[in-house]
C-alpha atoms as a PDB file:
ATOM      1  CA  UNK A   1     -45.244  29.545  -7.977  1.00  0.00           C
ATOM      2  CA  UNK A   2     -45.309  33.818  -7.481  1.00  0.00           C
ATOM      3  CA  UNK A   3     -44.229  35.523  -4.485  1.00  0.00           C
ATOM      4  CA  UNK A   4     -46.960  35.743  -2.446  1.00  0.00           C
ATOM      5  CA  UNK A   5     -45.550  38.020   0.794  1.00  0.00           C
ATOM      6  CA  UNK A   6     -41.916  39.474   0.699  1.00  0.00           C
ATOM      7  CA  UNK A   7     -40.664  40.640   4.381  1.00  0.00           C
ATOM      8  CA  UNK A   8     -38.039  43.385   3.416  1.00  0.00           C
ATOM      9  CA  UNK A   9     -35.660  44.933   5.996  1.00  0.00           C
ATOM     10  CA  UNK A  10     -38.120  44.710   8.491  1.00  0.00           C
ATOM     11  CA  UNK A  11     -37.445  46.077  12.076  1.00  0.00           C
ATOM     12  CA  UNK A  12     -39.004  46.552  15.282  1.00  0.00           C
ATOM     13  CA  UNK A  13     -38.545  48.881  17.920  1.00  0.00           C
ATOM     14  CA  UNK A  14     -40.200  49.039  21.040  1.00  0.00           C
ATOM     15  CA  UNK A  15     -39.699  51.876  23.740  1.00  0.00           C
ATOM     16  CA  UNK A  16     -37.997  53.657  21.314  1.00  0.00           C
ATOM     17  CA  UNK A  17     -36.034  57.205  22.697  1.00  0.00           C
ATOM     18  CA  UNK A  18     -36.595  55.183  26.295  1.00  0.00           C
ATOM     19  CA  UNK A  19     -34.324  53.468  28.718  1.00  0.00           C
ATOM     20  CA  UNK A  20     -36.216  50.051  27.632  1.00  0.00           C
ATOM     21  CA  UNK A  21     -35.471  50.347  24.079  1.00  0.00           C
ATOM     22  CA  UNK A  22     -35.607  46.731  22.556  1.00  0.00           C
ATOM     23  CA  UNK A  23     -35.311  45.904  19.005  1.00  0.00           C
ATOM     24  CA  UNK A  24     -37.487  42.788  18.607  1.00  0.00           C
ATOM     25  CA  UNK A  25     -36.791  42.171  15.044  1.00  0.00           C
ATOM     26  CA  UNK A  26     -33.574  42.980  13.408  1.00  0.00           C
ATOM     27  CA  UNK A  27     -33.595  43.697   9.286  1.00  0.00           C
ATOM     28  CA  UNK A  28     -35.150  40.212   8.767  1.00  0.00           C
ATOM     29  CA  UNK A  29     -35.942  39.719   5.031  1.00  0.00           C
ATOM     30  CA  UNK A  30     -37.300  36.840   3.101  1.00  0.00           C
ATOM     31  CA  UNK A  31     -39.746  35.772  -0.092  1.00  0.00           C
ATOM     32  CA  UNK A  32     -42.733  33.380   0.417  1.00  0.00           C
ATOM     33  CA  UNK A  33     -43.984  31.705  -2.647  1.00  0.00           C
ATOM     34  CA  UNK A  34     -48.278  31.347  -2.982  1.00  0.00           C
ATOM     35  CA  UNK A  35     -49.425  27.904  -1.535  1.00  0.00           C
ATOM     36  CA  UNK A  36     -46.037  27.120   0.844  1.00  0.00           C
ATOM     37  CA  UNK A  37     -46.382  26.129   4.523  1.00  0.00           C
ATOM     38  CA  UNK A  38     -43.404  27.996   6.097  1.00  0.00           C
ATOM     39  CA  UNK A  39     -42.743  26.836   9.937  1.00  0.00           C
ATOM     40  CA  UNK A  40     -41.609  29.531  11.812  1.00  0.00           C
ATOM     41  CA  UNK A  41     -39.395  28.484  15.067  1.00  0.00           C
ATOM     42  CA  UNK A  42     -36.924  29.804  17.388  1.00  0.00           C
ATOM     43  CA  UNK A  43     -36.336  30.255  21.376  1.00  0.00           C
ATOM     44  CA  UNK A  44     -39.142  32.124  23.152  1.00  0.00           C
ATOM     45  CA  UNK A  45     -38.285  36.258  23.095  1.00  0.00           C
ATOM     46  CA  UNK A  46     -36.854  35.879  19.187  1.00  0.00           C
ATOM     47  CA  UNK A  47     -39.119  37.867  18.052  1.00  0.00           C
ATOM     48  CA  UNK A  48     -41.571  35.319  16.206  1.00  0.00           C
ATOM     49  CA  UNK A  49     -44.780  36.674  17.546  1.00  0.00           C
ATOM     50  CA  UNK A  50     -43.623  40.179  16.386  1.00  0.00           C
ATOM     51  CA  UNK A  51     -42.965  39.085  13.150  1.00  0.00           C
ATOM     52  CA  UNK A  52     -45.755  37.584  12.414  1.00  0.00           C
ATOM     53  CA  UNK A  53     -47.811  40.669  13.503  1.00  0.00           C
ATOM     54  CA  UNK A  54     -46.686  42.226  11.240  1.00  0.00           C
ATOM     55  CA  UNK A  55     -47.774  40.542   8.027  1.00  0.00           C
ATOM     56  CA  UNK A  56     -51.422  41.392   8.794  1.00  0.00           C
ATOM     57  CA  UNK A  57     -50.575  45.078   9.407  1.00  0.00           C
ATOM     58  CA  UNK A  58     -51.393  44.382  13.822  1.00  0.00           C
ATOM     59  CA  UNK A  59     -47.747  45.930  14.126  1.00  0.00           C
ATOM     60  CA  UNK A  60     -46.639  48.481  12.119  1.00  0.00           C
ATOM     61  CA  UNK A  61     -42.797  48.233  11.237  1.00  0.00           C
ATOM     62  CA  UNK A  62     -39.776  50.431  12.530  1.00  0.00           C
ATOM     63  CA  UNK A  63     -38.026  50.479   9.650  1.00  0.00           C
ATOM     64  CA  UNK A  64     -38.522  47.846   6.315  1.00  0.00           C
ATOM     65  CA  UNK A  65     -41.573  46.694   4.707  1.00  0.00           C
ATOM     66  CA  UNK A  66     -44.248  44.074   3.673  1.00  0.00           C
ATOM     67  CA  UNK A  67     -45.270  43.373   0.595  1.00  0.00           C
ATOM     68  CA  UNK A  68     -48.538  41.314  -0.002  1.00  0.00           C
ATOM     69  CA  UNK A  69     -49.026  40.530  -3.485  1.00  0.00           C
ATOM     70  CA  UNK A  70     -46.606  42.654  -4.193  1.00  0.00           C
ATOM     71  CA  UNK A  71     -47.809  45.714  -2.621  1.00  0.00           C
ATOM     72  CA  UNK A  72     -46.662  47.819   0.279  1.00  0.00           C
ATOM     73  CA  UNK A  73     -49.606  47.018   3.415  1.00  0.00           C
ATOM     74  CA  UNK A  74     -49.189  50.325   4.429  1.00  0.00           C
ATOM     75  CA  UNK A  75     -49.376  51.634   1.227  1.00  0.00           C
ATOM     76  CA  UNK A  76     -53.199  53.036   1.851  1.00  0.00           C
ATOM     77  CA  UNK A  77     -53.601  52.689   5.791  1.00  0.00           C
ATOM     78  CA  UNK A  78     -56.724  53.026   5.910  1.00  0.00           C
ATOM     79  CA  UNK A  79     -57.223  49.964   3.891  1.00  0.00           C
ATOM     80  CA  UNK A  80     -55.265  47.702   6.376  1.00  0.00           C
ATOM     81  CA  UNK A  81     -58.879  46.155   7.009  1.00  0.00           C
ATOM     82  CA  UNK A  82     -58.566  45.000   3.748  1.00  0.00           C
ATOM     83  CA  UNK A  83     -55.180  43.556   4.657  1.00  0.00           C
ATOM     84  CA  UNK A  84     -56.339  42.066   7.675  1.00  0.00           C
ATOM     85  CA  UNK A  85     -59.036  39.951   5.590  1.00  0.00           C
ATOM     86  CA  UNK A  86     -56.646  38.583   3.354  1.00  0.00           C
ATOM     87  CA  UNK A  87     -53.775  37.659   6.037  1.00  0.00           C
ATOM     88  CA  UNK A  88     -55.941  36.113   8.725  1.00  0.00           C
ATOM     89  CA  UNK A  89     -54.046  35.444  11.996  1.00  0.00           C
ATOM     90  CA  UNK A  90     -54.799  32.697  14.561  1.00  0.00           C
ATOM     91  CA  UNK A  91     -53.532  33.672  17.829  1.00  0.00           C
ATOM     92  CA  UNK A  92     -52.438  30.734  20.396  1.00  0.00           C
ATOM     93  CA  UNK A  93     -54.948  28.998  22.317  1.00  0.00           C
ATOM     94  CA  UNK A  94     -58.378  31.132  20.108  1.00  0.00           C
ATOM     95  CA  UNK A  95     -60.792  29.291  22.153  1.00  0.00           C
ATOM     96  CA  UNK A  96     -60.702  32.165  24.256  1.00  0.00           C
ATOM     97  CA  UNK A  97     -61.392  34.219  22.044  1.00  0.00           C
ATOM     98  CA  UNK A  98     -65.011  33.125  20.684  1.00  0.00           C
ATOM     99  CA  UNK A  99     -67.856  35.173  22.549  1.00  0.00           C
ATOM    100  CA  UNK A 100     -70.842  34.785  20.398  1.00  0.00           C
ATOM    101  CA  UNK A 101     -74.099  33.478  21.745  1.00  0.00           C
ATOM    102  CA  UNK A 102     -73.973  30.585  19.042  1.00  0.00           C
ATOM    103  CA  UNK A 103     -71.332  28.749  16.862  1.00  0.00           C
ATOM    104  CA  UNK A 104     -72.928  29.729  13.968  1.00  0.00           C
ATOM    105  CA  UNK A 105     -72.497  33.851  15.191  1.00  0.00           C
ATOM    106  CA  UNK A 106     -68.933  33.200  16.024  1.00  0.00           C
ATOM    107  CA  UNK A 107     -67.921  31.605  13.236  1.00  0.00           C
ATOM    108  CA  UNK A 108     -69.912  34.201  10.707  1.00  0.00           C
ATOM    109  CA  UNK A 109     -68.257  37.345  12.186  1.00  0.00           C
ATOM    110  CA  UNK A 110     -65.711  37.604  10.491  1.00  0.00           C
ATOM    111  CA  UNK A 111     -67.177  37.154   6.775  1.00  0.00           C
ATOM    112  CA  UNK A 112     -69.912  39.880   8.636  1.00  0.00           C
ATOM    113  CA  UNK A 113     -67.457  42.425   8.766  1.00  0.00           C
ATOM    114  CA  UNK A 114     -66.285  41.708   5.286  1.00  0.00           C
ATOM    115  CA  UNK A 115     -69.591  43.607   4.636  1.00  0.00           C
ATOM    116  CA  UNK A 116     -70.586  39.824   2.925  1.00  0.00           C
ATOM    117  CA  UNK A 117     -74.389  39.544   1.966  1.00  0.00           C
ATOM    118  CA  UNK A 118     -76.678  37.020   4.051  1.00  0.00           C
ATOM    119  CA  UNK A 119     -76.225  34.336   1.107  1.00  0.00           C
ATOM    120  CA  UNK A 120     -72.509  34.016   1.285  1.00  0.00           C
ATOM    121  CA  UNK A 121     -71.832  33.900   4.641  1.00  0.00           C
ATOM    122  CA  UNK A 122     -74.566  31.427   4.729  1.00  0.00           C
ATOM    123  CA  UNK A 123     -72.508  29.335   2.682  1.00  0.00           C
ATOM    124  CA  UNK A 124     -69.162  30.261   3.490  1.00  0.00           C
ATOM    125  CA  UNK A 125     -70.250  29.147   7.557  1.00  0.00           C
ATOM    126  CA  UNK A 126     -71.837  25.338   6.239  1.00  0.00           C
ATOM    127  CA  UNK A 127     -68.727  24.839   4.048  1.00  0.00           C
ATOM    128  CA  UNK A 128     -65.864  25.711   6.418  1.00  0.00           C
ATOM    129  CA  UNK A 129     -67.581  23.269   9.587  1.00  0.00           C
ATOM    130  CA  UNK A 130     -67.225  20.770   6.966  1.00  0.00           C
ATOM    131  CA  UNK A 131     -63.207  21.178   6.943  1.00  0.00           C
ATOM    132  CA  UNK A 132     -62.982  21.117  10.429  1.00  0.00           C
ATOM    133  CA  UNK A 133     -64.938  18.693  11.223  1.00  0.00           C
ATOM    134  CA  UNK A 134     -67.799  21.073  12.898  1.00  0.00           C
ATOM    135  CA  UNK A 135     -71.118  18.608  12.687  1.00  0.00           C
ATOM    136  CA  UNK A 136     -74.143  20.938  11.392  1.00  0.00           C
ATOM    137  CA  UNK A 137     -76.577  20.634  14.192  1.00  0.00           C
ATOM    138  CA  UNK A 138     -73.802  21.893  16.468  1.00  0.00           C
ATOM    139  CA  UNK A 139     -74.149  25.700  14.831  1.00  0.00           C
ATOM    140  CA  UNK A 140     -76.969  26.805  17.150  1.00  0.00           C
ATOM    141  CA  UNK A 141     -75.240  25.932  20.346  1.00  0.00           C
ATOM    142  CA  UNK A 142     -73.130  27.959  22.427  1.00  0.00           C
ATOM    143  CA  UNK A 143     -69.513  27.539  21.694  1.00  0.00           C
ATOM    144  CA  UNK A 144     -69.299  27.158  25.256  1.00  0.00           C
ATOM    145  CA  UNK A 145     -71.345  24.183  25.407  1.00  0.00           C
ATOM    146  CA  UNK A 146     -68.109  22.176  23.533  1.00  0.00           C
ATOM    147  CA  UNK A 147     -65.476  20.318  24.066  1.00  0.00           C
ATOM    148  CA  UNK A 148     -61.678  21.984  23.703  1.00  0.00           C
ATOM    149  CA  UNK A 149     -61.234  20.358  20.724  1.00  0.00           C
ATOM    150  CA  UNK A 150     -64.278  21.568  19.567  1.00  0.00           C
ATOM    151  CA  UNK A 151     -64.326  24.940  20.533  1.00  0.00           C
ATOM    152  CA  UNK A 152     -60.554  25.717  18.940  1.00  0.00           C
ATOM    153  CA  UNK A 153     -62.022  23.968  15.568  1.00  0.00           C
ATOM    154  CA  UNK A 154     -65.023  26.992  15.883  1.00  0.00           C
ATOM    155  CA  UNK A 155     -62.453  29.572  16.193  1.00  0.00           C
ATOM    156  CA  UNK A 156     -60.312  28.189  13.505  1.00  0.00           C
ATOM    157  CA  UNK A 157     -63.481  28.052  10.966  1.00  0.00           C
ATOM    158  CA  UNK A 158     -64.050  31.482  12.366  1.00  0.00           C
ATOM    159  CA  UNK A 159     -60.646  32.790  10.655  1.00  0.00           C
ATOM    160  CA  UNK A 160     -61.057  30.499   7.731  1.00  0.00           C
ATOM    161  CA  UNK A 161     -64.777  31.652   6.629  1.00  0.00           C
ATOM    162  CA  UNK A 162     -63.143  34.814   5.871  1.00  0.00           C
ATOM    163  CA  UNK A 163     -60.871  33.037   3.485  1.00  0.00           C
ATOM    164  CA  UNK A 164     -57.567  34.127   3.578  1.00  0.00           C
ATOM    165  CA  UNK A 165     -55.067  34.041   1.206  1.00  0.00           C
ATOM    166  CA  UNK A 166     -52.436  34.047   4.069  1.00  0.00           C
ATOM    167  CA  UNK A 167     -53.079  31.914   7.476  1.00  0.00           C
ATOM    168  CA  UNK A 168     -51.013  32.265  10.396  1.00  0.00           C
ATOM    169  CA  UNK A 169     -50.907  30.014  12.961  1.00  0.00           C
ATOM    170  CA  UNK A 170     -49.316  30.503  17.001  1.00  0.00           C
ATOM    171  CA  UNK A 171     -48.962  26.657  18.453  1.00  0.00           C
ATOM    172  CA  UNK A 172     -52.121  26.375  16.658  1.00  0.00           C
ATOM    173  CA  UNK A 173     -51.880  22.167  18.278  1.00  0.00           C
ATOM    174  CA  UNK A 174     -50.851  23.912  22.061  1.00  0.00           C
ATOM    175  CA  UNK A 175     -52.282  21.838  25.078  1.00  0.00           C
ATOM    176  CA  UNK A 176     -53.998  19.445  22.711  1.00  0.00           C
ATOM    177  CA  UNK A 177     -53.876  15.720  23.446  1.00  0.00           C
ATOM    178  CA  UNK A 178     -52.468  13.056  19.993  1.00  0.00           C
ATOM    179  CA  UNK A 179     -55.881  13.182  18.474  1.00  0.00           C
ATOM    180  CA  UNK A 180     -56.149  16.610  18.736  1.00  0.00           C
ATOM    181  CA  UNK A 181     -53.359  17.582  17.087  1.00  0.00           C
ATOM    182  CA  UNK A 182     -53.620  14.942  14.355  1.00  0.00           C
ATOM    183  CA  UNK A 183     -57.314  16.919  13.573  1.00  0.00           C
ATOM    184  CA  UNK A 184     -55.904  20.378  13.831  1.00  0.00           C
ATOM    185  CA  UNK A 185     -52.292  19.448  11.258  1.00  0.00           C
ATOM    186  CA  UNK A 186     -55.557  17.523   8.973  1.00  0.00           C
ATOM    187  CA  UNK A 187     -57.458  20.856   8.979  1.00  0.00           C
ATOM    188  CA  UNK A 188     -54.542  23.111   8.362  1.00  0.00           C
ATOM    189  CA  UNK A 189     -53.308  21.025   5.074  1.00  0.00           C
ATOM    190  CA  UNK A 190     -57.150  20.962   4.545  1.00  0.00           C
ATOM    191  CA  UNK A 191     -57.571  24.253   4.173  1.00  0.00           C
ATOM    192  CA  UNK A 192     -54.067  24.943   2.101  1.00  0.00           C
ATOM    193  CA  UNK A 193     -54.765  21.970  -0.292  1.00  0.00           C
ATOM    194  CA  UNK A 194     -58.879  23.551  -0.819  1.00  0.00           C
ATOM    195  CA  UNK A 195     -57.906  26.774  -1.126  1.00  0.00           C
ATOM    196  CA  UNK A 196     -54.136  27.218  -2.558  1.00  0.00           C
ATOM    197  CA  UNK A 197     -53.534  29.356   0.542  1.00  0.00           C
ATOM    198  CA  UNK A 198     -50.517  30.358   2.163  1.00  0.00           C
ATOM    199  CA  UNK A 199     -49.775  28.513   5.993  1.00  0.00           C
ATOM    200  CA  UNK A 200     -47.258  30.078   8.407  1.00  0.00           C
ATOM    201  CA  UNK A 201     -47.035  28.091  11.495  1.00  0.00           C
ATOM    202  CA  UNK A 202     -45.160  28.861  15.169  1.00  0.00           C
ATOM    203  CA  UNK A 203     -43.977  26.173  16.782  1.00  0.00           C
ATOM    204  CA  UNK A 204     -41.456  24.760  19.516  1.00  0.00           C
ATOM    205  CA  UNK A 205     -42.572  21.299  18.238  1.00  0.00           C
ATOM    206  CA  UNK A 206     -40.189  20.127  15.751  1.00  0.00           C
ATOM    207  CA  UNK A 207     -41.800  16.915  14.571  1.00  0.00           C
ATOM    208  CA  UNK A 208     -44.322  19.390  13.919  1.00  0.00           C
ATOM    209  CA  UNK A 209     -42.390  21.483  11.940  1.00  0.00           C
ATOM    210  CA  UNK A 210     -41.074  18.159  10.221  1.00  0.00           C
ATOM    211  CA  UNK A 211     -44.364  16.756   8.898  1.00  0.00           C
ATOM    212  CA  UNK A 212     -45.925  20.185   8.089  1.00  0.00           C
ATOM    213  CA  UNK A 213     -43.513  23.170   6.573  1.00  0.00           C
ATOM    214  CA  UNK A 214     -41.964  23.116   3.363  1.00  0.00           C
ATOM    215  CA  UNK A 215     -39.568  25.891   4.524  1.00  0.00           C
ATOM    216  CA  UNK A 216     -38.444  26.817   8.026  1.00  0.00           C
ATOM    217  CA  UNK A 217     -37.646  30.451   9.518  1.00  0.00           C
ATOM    218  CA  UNK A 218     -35.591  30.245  12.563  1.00  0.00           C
ATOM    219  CA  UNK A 219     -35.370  33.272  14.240  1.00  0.00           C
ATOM    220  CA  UNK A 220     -32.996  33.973  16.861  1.00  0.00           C
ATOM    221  CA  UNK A 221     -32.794  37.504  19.030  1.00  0.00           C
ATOM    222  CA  UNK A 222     -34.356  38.762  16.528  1.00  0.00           C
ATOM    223  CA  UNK A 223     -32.525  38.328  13.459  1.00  0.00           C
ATOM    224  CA  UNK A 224     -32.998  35.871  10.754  1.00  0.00           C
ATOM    225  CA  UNK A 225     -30.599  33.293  11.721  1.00  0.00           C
ATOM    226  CA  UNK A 226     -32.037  30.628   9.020  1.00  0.00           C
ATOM    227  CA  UNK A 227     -34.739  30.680   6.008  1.00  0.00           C
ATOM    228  CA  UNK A 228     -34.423  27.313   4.090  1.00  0.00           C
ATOM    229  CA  UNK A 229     -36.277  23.927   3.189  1.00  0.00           C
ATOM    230  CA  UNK A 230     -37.140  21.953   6.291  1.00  0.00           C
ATOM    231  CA  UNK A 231     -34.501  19.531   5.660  1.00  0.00           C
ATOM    232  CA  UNK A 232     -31.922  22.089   4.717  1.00  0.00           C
ATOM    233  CA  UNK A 233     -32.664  23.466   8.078  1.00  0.00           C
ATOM    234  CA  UNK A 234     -32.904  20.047  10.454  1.00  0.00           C
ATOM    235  CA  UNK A 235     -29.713  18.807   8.469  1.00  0.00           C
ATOM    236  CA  UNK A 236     -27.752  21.892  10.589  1.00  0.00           C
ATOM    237  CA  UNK A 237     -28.228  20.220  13.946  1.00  0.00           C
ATOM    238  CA  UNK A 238     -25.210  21.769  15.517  1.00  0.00           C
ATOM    239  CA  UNK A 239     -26.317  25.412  14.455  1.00  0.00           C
ATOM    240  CA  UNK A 240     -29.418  24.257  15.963  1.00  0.00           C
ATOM    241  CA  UNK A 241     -28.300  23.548  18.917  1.00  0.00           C
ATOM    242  CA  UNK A 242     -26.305  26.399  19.175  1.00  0.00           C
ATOM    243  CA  UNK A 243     -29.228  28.887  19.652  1.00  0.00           C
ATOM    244  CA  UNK A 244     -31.211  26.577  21.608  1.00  0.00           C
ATOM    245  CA  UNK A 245     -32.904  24.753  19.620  1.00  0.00           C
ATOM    246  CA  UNK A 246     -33.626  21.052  18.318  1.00  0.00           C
ATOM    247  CA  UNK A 247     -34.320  18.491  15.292  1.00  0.00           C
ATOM    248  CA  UNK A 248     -36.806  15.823  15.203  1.00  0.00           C
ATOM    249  CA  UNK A 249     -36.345  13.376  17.635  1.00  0.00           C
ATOM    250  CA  UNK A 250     -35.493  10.964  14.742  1.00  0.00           C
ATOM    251  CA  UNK A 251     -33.756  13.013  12.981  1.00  0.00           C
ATOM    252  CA  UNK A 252     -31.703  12.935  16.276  1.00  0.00           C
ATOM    253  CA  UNK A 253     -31.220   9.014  16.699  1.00  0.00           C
ATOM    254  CA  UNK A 254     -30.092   8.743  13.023  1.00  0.00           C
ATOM    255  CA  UNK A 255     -27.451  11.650  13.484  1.00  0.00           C
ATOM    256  CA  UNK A 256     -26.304   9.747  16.561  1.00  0.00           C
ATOM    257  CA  UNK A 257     -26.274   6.629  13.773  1.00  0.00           C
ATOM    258  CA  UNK A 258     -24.273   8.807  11.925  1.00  0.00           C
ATOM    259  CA  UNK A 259     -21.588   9.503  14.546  1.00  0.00           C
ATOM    260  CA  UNK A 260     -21.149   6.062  15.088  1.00  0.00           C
ATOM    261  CA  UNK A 261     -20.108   5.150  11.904  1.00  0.00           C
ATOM    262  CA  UNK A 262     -23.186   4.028  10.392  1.00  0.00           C
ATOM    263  CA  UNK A 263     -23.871   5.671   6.208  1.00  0.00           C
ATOM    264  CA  UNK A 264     -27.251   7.197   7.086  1.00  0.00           C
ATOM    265  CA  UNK A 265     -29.326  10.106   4.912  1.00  0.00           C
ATOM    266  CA  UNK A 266     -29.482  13.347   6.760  1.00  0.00           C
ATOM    267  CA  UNK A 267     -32.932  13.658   5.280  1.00  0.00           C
ATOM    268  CA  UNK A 268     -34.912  11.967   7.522  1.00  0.00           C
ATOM    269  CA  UNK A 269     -37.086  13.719   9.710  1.00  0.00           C
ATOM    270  CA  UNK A 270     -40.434  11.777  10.366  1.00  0.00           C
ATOM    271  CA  UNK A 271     -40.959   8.688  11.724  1.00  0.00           C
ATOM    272  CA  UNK A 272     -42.659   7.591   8.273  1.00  0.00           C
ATOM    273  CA  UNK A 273     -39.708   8.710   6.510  1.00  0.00           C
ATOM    274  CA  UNK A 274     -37.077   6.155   9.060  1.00  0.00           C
ATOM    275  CA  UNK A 275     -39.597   3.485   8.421  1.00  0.00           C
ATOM    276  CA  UNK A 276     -39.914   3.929   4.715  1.00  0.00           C
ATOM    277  CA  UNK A 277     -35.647   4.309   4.558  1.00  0.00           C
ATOM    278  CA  UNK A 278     -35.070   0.879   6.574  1.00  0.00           C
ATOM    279  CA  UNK A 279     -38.168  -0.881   4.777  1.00  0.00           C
ATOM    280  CA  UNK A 280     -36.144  -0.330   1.800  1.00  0.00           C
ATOM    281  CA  UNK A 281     -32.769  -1.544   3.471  1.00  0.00           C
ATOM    282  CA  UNK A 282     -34.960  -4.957   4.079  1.00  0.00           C
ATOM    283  CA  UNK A 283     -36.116  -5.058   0.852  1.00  0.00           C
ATOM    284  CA  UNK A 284     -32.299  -4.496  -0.576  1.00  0.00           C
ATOM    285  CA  UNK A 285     -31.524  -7.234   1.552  1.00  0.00           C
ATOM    286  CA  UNK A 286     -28.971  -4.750   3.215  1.00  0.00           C
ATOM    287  CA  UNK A 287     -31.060  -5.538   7.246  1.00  0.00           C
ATOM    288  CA  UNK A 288     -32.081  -9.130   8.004  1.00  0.00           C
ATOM    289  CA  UNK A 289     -35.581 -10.059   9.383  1.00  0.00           C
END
């Protein structure tokens, strides 16, 4: 894989030369490879939602840079539309942001923009409601008319016609019920699997983060406290902890097996993973039935 976005030095001020001077992000650097799913996690005022607003040029940096593809977004500023097309970010809760008279408007706005001809975003629309699950006769209603499962799945497809090479998500599964998650986790490995894109995801939901990310950031006060493979990262419960934060639930219990004597991997962190591990305990004939 090639280094698809490299965060380098970056800082953020806000109220600079002011009493309320606040640095949000602290000289946090680190490499994303082309077709990872990085989680991005850490207390609430660490400064993920400033970080990630940067990557798509919405926030422009203190100090530091960002490289996409290996050039500098600022580079050309008045290109960052450019940017913004190739690093599409989903903010938390997007059903509220869809205001078109039909689905079929809201979701070709953002290919419109792109200054796309009639044909393509014809196309781009019929094959992105098939990802996420949008039926066809659904694209001349109002997105208001649907459910609020439905109606984030029209603003995701919205981001997605545009096809980014980067995604971002914010709680991109916030207030959703089982099923509703399940779809949107489906749609996001959907769309990473069809087009070898690039997923960043923030979450407080570490079984989440378990079944999804490849590589965690943790943030914490704004500095980079952690940037390493998911199970690197849950294996460090303590430093966790520490800042506030937790593992998988069953990551938890086996940790707690750990402690009690029991030889247990570190390494699991899904509930398919603990089922697999003492399936093959049965099978060893190490657990009795």
């Amino acid at each position: 894989m090639s280094k698809i976005l490299e965060v380098k030095g970056l800082t953020h001020t806000y109220g600079g030369n002011t009493p309320f001077v606040n640095d949000a992000v602290k000289n946090v650097s680190f490499d994303i490879e082309n077709g990872e799913i990085i989680g991005i996690i850490g207390h609430t005022g660490s400064g993920k939602s400033t970080l990630v607003q940067h990557l798509n040029g919405l926030l422009k940096p203190t100090d530091g840079n960002i490289l996409l593809e290996g050039k500098d977004i600022w580079d050309e500023p008045k290109k960052i539309r450019e940017v913004r097309s190739k690093v599409g970010l989903v903010f938390q809760y997007p059903e509220y942001q869809l205001f078109e008279e039909t689905v079929y408007k809201d979701i070709a706005f953002g290919p419109k923009n792109m200054g796309l001809d009639g044909d393509e975003i014809d196309k781009r629309v019929k094959e992105i409601i098939g990802l996420v699950g949008i039926k066809e006769e659904y694209l001349e209603r109002s997105p208001f008319d649907l459910s609020g499962g439905e109606k984030r799945r029209v603003a995701i497809a919205g981001v997605m016609a545009m096809r980014p090479k980067i995604i971002v998500f914010d709680e991109p599964v916030a207030g959703l019920d089982p099923r509703g998650r399940n779809d949107i986790v489906k749609i996001i490995k959907d769309y990473r699997d069809t087009y070898n894109a690039t997923v960043l995801i923030i979450s407080h939901n570490m079984e989440d983060m378990a079944l999804l990310a490849d590589k965690l950031v943790v943030m914490n006060k704004g500095n980079l406290e952690m940037f390493d493979t998911t199970e690197n990262v849950f294996s460090n419960a303590g430093k966790l902890k520490s800042i506030g934060l937790n593992v998988p639930m069953i990551t938890e219990v086996f940790f707690e097996l750990k402690k009690m004597g029991l030889k247990v991997p570190d390494n699991i962190l899904t509930v398919e993973s603990a089922v697999d591990y003492l399936l093959s305990l049965k099978k060893g004939g190490v657990l009795n039935a």
